[in-house]
PDB file of N, CA and C in Angstrom:
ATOM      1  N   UNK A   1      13.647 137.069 101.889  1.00  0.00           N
ATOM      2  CA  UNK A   1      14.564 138.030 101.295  1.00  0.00           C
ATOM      3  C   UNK A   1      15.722 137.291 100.627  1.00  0.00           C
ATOM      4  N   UNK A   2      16.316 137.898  99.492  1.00  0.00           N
ATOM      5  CA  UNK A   2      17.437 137.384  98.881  1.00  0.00           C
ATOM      6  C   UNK A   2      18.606 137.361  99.867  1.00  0.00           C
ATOM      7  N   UNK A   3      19.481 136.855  99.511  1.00  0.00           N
ATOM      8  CA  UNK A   3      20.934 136.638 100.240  1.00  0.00           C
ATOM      9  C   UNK A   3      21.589 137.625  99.710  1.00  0.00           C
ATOM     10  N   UNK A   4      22.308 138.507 100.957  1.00  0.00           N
ATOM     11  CA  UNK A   4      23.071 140.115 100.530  1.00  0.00           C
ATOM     12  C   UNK A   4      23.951 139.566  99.532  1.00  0.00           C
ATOM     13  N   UNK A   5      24.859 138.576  99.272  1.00  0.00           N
ATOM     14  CA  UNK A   5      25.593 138.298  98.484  1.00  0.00           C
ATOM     15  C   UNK A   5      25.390 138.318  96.305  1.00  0.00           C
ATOM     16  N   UNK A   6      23.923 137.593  96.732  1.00  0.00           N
ATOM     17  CA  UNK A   6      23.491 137.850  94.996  1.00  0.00           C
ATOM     18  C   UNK A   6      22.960 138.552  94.406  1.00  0.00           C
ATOM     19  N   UNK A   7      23.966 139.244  93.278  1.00  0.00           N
ATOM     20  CA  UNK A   7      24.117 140.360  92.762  1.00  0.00           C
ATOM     21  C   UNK A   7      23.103 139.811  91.408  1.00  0.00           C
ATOM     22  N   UNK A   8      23.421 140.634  90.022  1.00  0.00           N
ATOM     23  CA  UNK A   8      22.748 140.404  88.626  1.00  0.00           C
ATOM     24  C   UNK A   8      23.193 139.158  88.609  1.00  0.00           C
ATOM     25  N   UNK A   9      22.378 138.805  87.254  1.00  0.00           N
ATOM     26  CA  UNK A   9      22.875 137.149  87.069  1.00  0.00           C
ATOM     27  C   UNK A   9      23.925 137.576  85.846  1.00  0.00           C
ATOM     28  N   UNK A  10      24.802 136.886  85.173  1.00  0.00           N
ATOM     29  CA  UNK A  10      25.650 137.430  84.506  1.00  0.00           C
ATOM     30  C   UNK A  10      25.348 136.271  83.483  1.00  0.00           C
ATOM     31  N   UNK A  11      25.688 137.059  81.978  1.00  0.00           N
ATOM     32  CA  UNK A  11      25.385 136.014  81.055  1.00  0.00           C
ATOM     33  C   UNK A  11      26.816 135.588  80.628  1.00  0.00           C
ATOM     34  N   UNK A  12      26.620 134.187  80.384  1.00  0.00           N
ATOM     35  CA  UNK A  12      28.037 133.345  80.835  1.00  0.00           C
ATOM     36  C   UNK A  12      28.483 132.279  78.436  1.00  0.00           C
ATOM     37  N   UNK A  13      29.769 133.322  78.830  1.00  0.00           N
ATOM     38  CA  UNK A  13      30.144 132.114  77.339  1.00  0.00           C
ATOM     39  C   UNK A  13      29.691 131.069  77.065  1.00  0.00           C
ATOM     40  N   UNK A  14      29.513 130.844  75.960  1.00  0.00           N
ATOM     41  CA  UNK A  14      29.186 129.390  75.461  1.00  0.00           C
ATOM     42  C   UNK A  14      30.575 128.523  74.741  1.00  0.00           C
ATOM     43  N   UNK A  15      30.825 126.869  75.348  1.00  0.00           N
ATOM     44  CA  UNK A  15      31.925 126.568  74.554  1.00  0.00           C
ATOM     45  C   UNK A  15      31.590 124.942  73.560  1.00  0.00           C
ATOM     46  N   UNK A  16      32.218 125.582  72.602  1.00  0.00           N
ATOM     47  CA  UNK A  16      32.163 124.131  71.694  1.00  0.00           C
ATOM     48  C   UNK A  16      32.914 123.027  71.826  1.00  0.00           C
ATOM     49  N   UNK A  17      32.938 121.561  71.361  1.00  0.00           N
ATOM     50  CA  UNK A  17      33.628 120.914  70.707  1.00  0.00           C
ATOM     51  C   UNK A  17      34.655 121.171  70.082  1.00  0.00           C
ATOM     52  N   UNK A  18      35.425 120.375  69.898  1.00  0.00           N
ATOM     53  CA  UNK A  18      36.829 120.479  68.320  1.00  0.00           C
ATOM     54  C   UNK A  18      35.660 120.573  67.162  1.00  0.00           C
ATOM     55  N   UNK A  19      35.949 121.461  66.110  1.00  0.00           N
ATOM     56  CA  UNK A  19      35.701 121.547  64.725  1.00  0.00           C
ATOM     57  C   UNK A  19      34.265 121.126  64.998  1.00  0.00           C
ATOM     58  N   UNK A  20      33.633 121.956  66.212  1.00  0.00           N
ATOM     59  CA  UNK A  20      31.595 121.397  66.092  1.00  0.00           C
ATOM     60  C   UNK A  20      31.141 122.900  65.992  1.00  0.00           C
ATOM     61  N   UNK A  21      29.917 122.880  65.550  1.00  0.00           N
ATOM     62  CA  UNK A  21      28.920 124.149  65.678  1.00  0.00           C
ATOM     63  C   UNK A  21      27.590 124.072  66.119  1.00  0.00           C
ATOM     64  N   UNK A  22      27.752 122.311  66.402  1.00  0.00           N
ATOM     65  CA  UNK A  22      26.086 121.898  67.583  1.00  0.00           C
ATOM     66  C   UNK A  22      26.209 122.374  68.827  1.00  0.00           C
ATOM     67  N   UNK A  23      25.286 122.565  69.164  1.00  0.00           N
ATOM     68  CA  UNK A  23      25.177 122.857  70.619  1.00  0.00           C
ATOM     69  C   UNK A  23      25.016 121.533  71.603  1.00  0.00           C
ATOM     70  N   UNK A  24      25.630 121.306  72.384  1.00  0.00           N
ATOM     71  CA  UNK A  24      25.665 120.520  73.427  1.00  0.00           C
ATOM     72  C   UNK A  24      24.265 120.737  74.132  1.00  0.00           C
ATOM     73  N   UNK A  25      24.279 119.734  75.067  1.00  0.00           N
ATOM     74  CA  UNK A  25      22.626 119.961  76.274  1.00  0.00           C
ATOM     75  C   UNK A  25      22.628 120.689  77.215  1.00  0.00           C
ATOM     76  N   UNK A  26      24.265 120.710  77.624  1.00  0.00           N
ATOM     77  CA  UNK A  26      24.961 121.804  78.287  1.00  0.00           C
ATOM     78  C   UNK A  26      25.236 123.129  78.104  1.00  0.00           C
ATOM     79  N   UNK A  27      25.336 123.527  76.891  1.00  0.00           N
ATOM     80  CA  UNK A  27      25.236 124.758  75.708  1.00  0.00           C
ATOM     81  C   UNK A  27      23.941 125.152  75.763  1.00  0.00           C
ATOM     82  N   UNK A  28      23.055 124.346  75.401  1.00  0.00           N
ATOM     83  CA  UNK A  28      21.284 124.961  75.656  1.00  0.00           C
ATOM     84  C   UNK A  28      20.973 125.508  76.818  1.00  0.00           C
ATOM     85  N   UNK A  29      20.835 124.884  77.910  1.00  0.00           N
ATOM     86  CA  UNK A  29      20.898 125.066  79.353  1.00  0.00           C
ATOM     87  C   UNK A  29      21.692 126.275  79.106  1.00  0.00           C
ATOM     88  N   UNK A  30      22.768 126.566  79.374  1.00  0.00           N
ATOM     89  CA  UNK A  30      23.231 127.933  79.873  1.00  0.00           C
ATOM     90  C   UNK A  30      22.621 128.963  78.584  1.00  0.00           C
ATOM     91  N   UNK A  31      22.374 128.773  77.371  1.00  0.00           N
ATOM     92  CA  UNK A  31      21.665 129.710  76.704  1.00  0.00           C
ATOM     93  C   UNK A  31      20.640 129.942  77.496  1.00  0.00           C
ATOM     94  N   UNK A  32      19.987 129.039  77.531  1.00  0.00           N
ATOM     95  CA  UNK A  32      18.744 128.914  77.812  1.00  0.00           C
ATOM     96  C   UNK A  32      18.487 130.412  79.325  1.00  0.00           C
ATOM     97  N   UNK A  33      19.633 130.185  80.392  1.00  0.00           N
ATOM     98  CA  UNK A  33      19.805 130.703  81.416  1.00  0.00           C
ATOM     99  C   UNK A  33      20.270 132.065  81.166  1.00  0.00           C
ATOM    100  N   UNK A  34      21.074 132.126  80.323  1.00  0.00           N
ATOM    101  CA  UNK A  34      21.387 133.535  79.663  1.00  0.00           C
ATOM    102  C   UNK A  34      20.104 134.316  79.233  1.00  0.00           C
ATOM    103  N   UNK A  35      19.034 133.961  78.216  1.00  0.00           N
ATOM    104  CA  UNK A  35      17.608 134.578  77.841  1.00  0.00           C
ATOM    105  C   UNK A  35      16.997 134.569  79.316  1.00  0.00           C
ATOM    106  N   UNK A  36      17.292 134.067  80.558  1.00  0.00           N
ATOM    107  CA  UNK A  36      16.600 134.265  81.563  1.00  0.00           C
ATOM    108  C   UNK A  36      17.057 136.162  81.811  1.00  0.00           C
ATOM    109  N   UNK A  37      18.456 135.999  81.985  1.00  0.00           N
ATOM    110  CA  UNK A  37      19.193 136.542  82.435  1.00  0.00           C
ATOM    111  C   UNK A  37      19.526 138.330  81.993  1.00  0.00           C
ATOM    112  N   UNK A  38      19.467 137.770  80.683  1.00  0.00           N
ATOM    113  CA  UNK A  38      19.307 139.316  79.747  1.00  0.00           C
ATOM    114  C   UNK A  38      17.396 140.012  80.163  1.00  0.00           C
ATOM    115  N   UNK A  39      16.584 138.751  79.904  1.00  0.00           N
ATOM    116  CA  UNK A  39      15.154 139.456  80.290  1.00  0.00           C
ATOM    117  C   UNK A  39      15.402 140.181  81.439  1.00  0.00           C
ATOM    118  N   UNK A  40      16.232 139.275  82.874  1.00  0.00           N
ATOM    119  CA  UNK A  40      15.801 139.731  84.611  1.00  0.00           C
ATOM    120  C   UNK A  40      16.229 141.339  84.280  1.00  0.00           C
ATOM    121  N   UNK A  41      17.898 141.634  83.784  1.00  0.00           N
ATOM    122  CA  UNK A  41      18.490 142.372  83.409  1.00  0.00           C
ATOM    123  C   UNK A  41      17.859 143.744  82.574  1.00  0.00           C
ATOM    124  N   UNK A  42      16.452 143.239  81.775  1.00  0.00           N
ATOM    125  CA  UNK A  42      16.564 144.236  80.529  1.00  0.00           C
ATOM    126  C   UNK A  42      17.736 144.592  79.644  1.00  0.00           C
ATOM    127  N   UNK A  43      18.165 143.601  78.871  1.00  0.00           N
ATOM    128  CA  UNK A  43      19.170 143.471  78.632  1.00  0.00           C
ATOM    129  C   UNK A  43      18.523 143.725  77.234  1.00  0.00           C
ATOM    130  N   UNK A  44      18.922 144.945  76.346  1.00  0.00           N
ATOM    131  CA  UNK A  44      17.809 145.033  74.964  1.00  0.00           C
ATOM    132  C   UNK A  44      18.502 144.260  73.896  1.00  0.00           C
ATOM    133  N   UNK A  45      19.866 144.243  73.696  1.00  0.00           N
ATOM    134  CA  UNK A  45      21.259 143.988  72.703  1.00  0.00           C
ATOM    135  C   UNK A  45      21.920 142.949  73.267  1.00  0.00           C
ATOM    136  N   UNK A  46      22.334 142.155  72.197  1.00  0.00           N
ATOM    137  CA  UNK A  46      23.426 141.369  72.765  1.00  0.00           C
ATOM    138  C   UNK A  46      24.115 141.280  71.298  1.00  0.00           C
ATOM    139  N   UNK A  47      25.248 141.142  71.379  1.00  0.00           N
ATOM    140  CA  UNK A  47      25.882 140.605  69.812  1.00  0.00           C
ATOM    141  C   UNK A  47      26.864 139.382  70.618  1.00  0.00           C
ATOM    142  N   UNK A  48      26.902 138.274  69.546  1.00  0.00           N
ATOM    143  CA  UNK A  48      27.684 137.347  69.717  1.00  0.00           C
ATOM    144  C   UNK A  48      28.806 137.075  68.717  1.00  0.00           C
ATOM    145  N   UNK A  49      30.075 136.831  69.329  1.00  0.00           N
ATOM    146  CA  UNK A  49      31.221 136.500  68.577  1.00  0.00           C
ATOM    147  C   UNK A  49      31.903 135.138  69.204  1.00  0.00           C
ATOM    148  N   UNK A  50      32.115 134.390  67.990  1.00  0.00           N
ATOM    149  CA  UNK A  50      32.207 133.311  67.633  1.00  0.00           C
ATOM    150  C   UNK A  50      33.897 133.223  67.478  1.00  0.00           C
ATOM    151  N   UNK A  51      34.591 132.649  68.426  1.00  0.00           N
ATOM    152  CA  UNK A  51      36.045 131.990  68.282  1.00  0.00           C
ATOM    153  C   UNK A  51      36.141 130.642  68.046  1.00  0.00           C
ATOM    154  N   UNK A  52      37.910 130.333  67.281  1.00  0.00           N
ATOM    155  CA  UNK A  52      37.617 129.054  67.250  1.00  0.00           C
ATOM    156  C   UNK A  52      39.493 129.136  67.586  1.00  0.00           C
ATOM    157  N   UNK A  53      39.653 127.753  68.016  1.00  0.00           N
ATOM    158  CA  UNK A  53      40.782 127.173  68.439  1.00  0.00           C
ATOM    159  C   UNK A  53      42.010 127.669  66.984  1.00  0.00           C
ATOM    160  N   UNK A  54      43.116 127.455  67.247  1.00  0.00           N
ATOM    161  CA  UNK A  54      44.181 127.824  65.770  1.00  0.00           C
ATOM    162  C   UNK A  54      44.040 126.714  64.826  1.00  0.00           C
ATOM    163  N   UNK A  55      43.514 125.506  65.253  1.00  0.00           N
ATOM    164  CA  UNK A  55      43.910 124.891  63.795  1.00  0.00           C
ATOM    165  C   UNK A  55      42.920 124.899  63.001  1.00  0.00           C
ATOM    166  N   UNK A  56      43.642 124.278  61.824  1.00  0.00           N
ATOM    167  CA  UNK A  56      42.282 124.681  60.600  1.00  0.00           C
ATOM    168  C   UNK A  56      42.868 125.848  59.942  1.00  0.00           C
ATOM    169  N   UNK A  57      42.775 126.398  58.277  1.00  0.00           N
ATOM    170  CA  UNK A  57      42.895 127.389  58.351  1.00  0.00           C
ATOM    171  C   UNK A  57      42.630 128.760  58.751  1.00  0.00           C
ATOM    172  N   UNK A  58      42.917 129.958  58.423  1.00  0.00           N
ATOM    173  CA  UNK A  58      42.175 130.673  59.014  1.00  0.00           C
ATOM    174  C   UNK A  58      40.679 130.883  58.304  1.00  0.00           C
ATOM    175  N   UNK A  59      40.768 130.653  56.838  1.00  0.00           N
ATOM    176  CA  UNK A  59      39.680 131.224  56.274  1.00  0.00           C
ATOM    177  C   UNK A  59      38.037 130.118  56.682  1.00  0.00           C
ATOM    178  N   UNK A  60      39.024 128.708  57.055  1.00  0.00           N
ATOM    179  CA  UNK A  60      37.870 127.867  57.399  1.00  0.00           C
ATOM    180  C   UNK A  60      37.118 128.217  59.295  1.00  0.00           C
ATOM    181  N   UNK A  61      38.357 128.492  59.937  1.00  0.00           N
ATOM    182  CA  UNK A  61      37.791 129.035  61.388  1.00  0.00           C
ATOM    183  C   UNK A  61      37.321 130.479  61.019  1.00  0.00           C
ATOM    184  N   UNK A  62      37.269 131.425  60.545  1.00  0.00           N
ATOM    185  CA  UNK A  62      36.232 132.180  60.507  1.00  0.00           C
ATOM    186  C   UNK A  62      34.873 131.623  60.043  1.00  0.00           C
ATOM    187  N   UNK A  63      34.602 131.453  59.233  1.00  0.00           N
ATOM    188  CA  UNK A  63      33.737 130.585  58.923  1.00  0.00           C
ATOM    189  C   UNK A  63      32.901 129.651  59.927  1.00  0.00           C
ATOM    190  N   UNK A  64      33.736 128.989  60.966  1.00  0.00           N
ATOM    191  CA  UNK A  64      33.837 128.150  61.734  1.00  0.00           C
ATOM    192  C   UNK A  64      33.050 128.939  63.177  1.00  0.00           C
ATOM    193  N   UNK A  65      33.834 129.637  63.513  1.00  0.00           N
ATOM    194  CA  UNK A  65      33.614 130.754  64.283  1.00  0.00           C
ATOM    195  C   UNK A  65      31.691 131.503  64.168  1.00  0.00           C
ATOM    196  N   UNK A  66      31.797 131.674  62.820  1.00  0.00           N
ATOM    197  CA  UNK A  66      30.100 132.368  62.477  1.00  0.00           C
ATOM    198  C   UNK A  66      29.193 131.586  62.717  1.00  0.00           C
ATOM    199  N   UNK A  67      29.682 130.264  62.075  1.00  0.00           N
ATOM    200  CA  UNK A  67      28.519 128.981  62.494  1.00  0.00           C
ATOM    201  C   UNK A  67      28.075 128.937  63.374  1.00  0.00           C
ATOM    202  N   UNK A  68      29.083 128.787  64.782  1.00  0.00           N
ATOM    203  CA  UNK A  68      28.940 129.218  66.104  1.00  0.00           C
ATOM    204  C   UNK A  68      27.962 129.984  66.588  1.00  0.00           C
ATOM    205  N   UNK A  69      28.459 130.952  66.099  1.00  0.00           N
ATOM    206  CA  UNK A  69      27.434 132.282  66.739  1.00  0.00           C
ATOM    207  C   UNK A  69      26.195 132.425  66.287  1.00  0.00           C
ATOM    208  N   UNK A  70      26.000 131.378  64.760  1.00  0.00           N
ATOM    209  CA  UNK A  70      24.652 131.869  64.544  1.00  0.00           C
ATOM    210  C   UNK A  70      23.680 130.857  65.305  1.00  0.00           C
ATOM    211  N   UNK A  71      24.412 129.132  65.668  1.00  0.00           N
ATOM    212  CA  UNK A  71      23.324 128.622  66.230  1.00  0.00           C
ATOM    213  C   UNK A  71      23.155 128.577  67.445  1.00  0.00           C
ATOM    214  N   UNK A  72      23.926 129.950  68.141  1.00  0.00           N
ATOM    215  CA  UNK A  72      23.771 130.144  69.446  1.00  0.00           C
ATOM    216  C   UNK A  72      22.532 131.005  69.048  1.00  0.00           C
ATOM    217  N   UNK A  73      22.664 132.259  68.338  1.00  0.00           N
ATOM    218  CA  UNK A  73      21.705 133.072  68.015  1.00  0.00           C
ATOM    219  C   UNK A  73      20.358 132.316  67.519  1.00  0.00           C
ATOM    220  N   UNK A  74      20.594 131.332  67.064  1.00  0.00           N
ATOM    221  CA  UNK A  74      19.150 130.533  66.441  1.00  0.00           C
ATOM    222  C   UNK A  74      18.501 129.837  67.244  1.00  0.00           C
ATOM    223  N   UNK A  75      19.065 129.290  68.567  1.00  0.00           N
ATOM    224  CA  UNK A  75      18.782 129.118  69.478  1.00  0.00           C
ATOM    225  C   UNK A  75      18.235 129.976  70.488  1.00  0.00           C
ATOM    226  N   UNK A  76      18.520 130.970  70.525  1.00  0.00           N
ATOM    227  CA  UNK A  76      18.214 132.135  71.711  1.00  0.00           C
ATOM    228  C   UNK A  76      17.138 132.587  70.642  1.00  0.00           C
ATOM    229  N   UNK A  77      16.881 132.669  69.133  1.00  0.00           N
ATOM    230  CA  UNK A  77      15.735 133.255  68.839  1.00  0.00           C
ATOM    231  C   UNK A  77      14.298 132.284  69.112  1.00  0.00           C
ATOM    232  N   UNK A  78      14.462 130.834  68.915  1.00  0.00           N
ATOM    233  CA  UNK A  78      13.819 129.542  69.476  1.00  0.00           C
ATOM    234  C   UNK A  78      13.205 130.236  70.931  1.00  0.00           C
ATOM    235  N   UNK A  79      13.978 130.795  71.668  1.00  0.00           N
ATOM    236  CA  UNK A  79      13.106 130.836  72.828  1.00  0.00           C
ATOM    237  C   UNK A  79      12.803 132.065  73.369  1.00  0.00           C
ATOM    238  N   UNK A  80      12.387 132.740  72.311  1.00  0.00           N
ATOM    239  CA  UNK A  80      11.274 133.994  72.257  1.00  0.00           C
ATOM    240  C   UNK A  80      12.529 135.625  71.785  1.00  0.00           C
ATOM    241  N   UNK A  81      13.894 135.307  71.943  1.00  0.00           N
ATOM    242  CA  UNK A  81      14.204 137.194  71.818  1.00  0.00           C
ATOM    243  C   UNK A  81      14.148 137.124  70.193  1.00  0.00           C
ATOM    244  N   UNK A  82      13.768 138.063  70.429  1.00  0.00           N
ATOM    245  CA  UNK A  82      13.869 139.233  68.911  1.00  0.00           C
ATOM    246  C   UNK A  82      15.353 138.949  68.971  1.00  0.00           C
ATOM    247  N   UNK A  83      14.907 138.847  67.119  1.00  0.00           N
ATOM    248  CA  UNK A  83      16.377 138.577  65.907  1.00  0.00           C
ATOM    249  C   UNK A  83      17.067 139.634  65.689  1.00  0.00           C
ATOM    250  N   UNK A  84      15.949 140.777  66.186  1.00  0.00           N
ATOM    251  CA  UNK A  84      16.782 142.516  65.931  1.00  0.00           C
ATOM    252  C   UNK A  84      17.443 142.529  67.110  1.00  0.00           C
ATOM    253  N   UNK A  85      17.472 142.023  68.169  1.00  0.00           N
ATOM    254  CA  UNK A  85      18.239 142.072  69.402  1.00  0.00           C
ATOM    255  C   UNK A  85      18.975 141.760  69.349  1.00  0.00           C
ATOM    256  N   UNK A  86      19.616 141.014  68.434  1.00  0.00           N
ATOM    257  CA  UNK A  86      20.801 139.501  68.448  1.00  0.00           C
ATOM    258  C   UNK A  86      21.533 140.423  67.095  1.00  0.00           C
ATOM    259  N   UNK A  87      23.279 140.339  67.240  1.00  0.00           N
ATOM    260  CA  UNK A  87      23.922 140.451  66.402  1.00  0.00           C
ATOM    261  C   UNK A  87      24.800 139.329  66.391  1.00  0.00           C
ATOM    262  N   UNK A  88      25.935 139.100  65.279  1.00  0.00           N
ATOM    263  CA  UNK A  88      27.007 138.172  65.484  1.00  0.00           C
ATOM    264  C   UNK A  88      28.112 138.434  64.418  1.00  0.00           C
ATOM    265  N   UNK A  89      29.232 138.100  64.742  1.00  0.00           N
ATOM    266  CA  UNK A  89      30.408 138.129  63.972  1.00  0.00           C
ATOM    267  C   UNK A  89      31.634 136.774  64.502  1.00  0.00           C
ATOM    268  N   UNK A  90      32.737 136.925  63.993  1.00  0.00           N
ATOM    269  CA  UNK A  90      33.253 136.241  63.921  1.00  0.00           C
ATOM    270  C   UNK A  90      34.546 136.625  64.238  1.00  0.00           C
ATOM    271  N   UNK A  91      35.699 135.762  64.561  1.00  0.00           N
ATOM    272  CA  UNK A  91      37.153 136.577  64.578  1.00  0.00           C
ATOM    273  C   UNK A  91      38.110 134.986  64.481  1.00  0.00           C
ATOM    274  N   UNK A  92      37.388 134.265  64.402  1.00  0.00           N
ATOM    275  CA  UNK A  92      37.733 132.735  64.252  1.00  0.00           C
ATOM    276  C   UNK A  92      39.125 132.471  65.161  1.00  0.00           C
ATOM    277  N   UNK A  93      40.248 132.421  65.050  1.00  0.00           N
ATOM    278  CA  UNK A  93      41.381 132.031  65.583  1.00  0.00           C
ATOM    279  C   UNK A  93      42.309 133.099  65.887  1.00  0.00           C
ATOM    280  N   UNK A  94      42.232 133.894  65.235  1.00  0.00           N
ATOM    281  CA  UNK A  94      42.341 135.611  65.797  1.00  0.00           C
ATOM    282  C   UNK A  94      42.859 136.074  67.322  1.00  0.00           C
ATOM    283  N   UNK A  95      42.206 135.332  67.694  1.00  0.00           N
ATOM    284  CA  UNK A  95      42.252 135.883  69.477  1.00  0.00           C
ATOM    285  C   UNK A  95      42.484 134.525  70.323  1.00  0.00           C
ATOM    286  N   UNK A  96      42.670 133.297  69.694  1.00  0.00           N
ATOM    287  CA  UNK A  96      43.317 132.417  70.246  1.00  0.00           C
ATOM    288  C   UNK A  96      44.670 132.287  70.999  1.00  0.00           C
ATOM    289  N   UNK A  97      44.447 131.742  72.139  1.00  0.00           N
ATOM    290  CA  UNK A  97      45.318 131.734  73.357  1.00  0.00           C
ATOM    291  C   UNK A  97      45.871 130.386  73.736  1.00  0.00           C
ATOM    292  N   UNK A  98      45.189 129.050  73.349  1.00  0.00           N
ATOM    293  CA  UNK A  98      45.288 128.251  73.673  1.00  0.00           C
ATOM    294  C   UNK A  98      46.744 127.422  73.019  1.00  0.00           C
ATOM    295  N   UNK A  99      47.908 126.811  73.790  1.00  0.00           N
ATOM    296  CA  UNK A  99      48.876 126.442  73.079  1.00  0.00           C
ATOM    297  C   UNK A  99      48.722 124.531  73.066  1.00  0.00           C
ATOM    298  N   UNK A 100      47.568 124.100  73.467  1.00  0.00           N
ATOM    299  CA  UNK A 100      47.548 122.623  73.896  1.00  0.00           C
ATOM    300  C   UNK A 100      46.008 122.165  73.956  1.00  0.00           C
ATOM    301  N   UNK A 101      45.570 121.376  73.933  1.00  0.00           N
ATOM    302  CA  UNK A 101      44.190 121.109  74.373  1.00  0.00           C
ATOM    303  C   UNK A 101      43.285 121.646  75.549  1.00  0.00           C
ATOM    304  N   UNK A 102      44.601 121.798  75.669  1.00  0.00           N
ATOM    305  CA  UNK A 102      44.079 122.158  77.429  1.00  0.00           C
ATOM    306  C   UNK A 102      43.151 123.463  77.319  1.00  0.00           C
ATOM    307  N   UNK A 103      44.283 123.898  76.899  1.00  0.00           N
ATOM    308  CA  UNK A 103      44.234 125.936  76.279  1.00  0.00           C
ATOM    309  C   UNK A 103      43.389 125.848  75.099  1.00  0.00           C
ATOM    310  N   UNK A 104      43.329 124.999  73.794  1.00  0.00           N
ATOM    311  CA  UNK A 104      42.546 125.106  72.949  1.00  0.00           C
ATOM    312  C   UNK A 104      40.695 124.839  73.398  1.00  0.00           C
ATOM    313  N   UNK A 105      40.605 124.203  74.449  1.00  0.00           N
ATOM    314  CA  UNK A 105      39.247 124.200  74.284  1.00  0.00           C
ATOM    315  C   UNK A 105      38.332 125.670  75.440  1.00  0.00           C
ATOM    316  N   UNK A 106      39.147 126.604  75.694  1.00  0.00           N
ATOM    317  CA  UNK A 106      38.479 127.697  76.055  1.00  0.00           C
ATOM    318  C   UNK A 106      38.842 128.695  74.880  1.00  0.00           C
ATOM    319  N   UNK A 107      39.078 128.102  73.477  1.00  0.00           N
ATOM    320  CA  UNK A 107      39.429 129.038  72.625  1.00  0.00           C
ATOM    321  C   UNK A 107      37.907 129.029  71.685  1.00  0.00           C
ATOM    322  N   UNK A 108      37.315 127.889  71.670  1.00  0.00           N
ATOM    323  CA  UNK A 108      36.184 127.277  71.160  1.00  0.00           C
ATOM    324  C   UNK A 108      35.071 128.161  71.843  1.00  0.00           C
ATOM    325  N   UNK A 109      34.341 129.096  71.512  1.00  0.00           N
ATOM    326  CA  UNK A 109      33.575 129.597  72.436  1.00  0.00           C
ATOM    327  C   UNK A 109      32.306 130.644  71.309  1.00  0.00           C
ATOM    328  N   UNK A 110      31.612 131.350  72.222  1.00  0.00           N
ATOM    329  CA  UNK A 110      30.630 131.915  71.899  1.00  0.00           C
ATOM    330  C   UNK A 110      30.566 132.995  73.196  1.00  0.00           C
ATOM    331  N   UNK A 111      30.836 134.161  72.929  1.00  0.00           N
ATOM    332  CA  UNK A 111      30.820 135.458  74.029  1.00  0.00           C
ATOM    333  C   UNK A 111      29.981 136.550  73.345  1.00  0.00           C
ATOM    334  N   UNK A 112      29.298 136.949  74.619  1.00  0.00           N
ATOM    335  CA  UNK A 112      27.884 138.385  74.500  1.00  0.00           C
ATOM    336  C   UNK A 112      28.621 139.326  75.006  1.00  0.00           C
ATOM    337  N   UNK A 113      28.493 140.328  74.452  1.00  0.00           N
ATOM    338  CA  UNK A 113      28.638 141.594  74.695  1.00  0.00           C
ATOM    339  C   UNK A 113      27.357 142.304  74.413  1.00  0.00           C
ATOM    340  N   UNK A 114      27.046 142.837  75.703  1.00  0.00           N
ATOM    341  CA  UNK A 114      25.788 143.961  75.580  1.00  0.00           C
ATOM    342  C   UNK A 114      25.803 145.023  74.493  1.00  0.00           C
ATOM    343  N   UNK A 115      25.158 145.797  74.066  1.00  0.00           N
ATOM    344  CA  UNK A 115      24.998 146.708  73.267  1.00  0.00           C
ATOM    345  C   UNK A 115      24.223 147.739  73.603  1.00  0.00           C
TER     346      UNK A 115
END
């Protein structure tokens, strides 16, 4: 029997580099665990939005931001979900919080929201 404690698996952000839109080995892996996760789930939708840290302009971190999200999405289509399942947008520096490195690199990210 499972352990009373574990609940759904939860699909977990993805974070970048400064000024990157590769995915790390570490980035795959938790995608990778996320397509586990949405299947266990029946999870039909996901859309992804793509942040990026403040510097840079803004018009280049939006931009910056989409890149993001699409090769998270190009990745998660690599390992079997439907492309109609997958949305993405962008908000680039928008919703940035980070005032230091410290803070800038949880600004770098890739977040699912169900649909």
């Amino acid at each position: 029997t499972a352990p009373v404690d574990s609940g759904p698996c939860q699909i977990e952000t993805i974070y970048f580099d400064f000024d990157a839109d590769q995915l790390s080995s570490s980035a795959r892996d938790l995608i990778s665990a996320n397509v586990r996760c949405m299947r266990t789930r029946n999870v039909a939708r996901l859309h992804l939005t793509g942040y990026t840290d403040p510097r840079g302009t803004e018009e280049y971190n939006l931009a910056l931001g989409d890149r993001r999200a699409r090769s998270v999405m190009q990745y998660m289509t690599s390992l079997g979900v439907e492309r109609s399942a997958l949305s993405a947008s962008s908000v680039g520096e928008e919703m940035s919080t980070g005032e230091n490195e410290a803070g800038w690199r949880n600004d770098r990210k890739v977040t699912f929201t169900e649909r």
